[in-house]
C-alpha atoms as a PDB file:
ATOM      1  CA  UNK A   1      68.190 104.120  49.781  1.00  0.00           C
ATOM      2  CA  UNK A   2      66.284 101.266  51.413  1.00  0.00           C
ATOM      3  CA  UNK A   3      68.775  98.441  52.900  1.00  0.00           C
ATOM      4  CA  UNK A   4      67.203  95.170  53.317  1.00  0.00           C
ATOM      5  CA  UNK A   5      68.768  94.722  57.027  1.00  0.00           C
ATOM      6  CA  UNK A   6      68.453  96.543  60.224  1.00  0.00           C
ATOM      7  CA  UNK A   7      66.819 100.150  60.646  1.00  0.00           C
ATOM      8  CA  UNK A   8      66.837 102.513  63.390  1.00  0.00           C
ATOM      9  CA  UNK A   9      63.930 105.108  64.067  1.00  0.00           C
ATOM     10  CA  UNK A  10      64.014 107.492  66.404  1.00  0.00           C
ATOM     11  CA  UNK A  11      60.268 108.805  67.299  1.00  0.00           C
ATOM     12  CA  UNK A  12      59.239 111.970  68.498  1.00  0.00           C
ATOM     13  CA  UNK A  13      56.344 112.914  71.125  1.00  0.00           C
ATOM     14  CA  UNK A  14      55.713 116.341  72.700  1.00  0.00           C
ATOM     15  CA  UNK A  15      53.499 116.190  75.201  1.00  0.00           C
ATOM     16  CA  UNK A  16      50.894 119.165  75.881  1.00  0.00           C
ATOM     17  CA  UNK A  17      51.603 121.331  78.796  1.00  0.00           C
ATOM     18  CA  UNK A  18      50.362 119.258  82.068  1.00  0.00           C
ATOM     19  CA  UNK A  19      50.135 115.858  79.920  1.00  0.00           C
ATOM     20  CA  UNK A  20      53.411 114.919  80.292  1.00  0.00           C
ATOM     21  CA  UNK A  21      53.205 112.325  83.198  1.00  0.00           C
ATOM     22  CA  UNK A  22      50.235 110.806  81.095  1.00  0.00           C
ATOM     23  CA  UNK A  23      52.515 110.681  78.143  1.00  0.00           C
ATOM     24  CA  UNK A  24      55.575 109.055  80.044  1.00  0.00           C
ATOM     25  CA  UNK A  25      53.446 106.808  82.195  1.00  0.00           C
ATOM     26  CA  UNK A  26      51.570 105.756  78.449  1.00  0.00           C
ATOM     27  CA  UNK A  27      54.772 105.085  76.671  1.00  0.00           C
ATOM     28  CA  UNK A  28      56.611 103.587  80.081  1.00  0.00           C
ATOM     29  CA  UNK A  29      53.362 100.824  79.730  1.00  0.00           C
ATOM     30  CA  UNK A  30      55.091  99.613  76.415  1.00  0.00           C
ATOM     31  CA  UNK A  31      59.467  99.975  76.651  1.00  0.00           C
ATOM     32  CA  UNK A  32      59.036  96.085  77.759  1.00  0.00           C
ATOM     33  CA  UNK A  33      56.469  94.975  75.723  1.00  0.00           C
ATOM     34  CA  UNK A  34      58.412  96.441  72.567  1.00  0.00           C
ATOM     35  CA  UNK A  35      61.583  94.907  74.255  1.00  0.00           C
ATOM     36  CA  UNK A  36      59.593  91.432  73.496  1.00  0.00           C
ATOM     37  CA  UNK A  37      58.848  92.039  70.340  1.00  0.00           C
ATOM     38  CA  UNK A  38      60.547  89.507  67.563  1.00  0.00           C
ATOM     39  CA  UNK A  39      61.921  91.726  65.396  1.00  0.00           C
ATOM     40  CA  UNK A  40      62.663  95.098  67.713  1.00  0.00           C
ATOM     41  CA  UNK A  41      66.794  94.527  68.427  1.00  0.00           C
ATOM     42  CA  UNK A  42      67.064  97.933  70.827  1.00  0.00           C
ATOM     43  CA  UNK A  43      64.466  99.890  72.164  1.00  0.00           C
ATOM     44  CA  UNK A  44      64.764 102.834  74.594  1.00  0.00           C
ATOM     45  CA  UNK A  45      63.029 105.980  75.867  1.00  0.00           C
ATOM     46  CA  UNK A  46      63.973 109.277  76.575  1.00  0.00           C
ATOM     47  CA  UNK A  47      63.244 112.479  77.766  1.00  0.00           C
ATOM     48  CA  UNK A  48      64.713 115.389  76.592  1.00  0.00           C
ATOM     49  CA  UNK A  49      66.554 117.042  79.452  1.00  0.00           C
ATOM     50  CA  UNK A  50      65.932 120.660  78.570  1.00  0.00           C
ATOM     51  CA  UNK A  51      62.346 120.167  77.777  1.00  0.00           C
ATOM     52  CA  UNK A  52      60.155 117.693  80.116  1.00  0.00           C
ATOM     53  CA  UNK A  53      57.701 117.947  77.354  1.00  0.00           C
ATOM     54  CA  UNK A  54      59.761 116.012  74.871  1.00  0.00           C
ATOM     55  CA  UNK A  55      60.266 112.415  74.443  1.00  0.00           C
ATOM     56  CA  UNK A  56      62.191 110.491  72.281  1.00  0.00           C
ATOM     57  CA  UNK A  57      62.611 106.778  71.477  1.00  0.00           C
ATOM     58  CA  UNK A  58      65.519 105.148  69.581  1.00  0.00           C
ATOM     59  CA  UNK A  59      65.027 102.137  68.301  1.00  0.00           C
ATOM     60  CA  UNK A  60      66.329  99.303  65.766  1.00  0.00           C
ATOM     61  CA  UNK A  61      63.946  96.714  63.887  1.00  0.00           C
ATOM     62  CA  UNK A  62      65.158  93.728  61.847  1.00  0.00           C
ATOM     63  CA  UNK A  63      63.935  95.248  58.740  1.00  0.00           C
ATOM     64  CA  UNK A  64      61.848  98.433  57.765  1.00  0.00           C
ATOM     65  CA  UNK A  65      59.146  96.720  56.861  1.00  0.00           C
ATOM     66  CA  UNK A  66      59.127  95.224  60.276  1.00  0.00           C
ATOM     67  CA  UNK A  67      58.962  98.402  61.956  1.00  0.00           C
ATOM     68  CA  UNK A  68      55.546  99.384  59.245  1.00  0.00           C
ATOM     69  CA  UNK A  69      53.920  96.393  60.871  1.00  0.00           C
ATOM     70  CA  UNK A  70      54.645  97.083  64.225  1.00  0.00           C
ATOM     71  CA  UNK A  71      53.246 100.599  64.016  1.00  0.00           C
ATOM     72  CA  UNK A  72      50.255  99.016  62.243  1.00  0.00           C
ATOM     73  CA  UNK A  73      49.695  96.896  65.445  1.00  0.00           C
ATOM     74  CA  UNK A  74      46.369  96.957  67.310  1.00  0.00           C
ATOM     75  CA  UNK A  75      48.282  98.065  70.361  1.00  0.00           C
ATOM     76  CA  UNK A  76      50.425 100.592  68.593  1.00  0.00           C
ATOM     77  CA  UNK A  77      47.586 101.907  66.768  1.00  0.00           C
ATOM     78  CA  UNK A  78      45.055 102.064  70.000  1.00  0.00           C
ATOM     79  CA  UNK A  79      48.383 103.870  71.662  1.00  0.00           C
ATOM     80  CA  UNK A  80      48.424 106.919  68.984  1.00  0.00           C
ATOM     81  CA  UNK A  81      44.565 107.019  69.042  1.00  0.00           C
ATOM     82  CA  UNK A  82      43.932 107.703  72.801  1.00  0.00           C
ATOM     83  CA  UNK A  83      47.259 109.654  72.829  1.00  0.00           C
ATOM     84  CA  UNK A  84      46.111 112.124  70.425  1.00  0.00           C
ATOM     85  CA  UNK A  85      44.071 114.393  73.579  1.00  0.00           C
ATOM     86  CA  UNK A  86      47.769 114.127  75.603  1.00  0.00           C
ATOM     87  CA  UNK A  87      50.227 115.172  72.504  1.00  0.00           C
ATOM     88  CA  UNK A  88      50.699 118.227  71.347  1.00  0.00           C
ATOM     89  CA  UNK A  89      51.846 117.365  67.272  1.00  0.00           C
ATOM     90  CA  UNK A  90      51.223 114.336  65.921  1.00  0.00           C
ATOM     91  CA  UNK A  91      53.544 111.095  66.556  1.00  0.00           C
ATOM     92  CA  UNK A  92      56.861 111.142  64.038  1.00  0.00           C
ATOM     93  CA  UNK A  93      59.625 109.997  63.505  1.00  0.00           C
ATOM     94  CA  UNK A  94      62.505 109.586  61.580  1.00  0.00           C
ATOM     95  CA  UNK A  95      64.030 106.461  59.546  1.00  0.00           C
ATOM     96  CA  UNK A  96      67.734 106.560  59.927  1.00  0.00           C
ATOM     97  CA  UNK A  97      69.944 103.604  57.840  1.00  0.00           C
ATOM     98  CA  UNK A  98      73.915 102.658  59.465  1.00  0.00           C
ATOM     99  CA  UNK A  99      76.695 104.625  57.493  1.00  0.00           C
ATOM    100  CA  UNK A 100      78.474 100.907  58.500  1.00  0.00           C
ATOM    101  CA  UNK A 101      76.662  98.900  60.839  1.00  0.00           C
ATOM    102  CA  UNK A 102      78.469  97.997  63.529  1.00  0.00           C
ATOM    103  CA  UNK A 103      79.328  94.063  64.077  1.00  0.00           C
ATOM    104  CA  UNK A 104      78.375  92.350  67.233  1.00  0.00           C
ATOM    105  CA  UNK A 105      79.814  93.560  70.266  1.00  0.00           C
ATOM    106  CA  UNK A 106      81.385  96.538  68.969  1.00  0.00           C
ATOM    107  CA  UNK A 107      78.640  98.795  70.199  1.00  0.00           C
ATOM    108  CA  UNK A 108      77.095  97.501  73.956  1.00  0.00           C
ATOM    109  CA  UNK A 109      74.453 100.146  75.048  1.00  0.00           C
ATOM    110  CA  UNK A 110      75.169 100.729  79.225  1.00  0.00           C
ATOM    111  CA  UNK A 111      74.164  98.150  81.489  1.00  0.00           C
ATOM    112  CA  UNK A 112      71.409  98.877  83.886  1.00  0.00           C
ATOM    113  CA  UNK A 113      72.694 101.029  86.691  1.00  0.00           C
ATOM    114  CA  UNK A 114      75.890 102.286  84.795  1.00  0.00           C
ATOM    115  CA  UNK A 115      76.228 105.538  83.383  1.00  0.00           C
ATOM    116  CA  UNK A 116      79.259 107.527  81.015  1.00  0.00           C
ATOM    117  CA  UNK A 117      82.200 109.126  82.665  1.00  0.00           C
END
């Protein structure tokens, strides 16, 4: 099943032990300039809070095929390179298409500052 509209990945790092304020001050470098990009429509970061080691990003790209070029960008690419010494697996993730995609302004992520009762 490929759709031609929207995809959401969610990417996996696991840092190795003592790396992980490399890894989250390496990633924190690019939430905004991912935020910019043309075709990203949500991009966050986590990290896991039973494991300091483990980071997680959940995004959603115009198209998959958007989301293969992005990865394929020089900045993306030089990312994974240098990061290779601070992870402890290889970068993956996972390619994850809507059940039924929600329509505009059913689903708002929090606003800055706010957080779930």
């Amino acid at each position: 099943m490929t759709p031609d509209g929207p995809v959401a990945i969610m990417v996996r790092l696991t840092a190795r032990p003592g790396c992980e304020e490399k890894v989250l001050g390496a990633v924190s470098a690019l939430i905004e300039p991912i935020r910019q990009h043309p075709h990203c429509l949500y991009y966050d970061f986590h990290v896991r809070a039973d494991d300091p080691a483990c980071f997680v990003s959940y995004e959603v790209w115009t198209s998959l095929e958007n989301f293969r070029t992005h990865l394929a960008s020089p900045f993306i690419a030089a990312l994974q390179e240098s990061a290779r010494e601070l992870l402890e697996y290889p970068l993956a993730y996972d390619i994850l298409y809507s059940v039924k995609p929600a329509r505009a302004g059913e689903t708002v992520p929090f606003a800055e500052g706010t957080q779930p009762s």
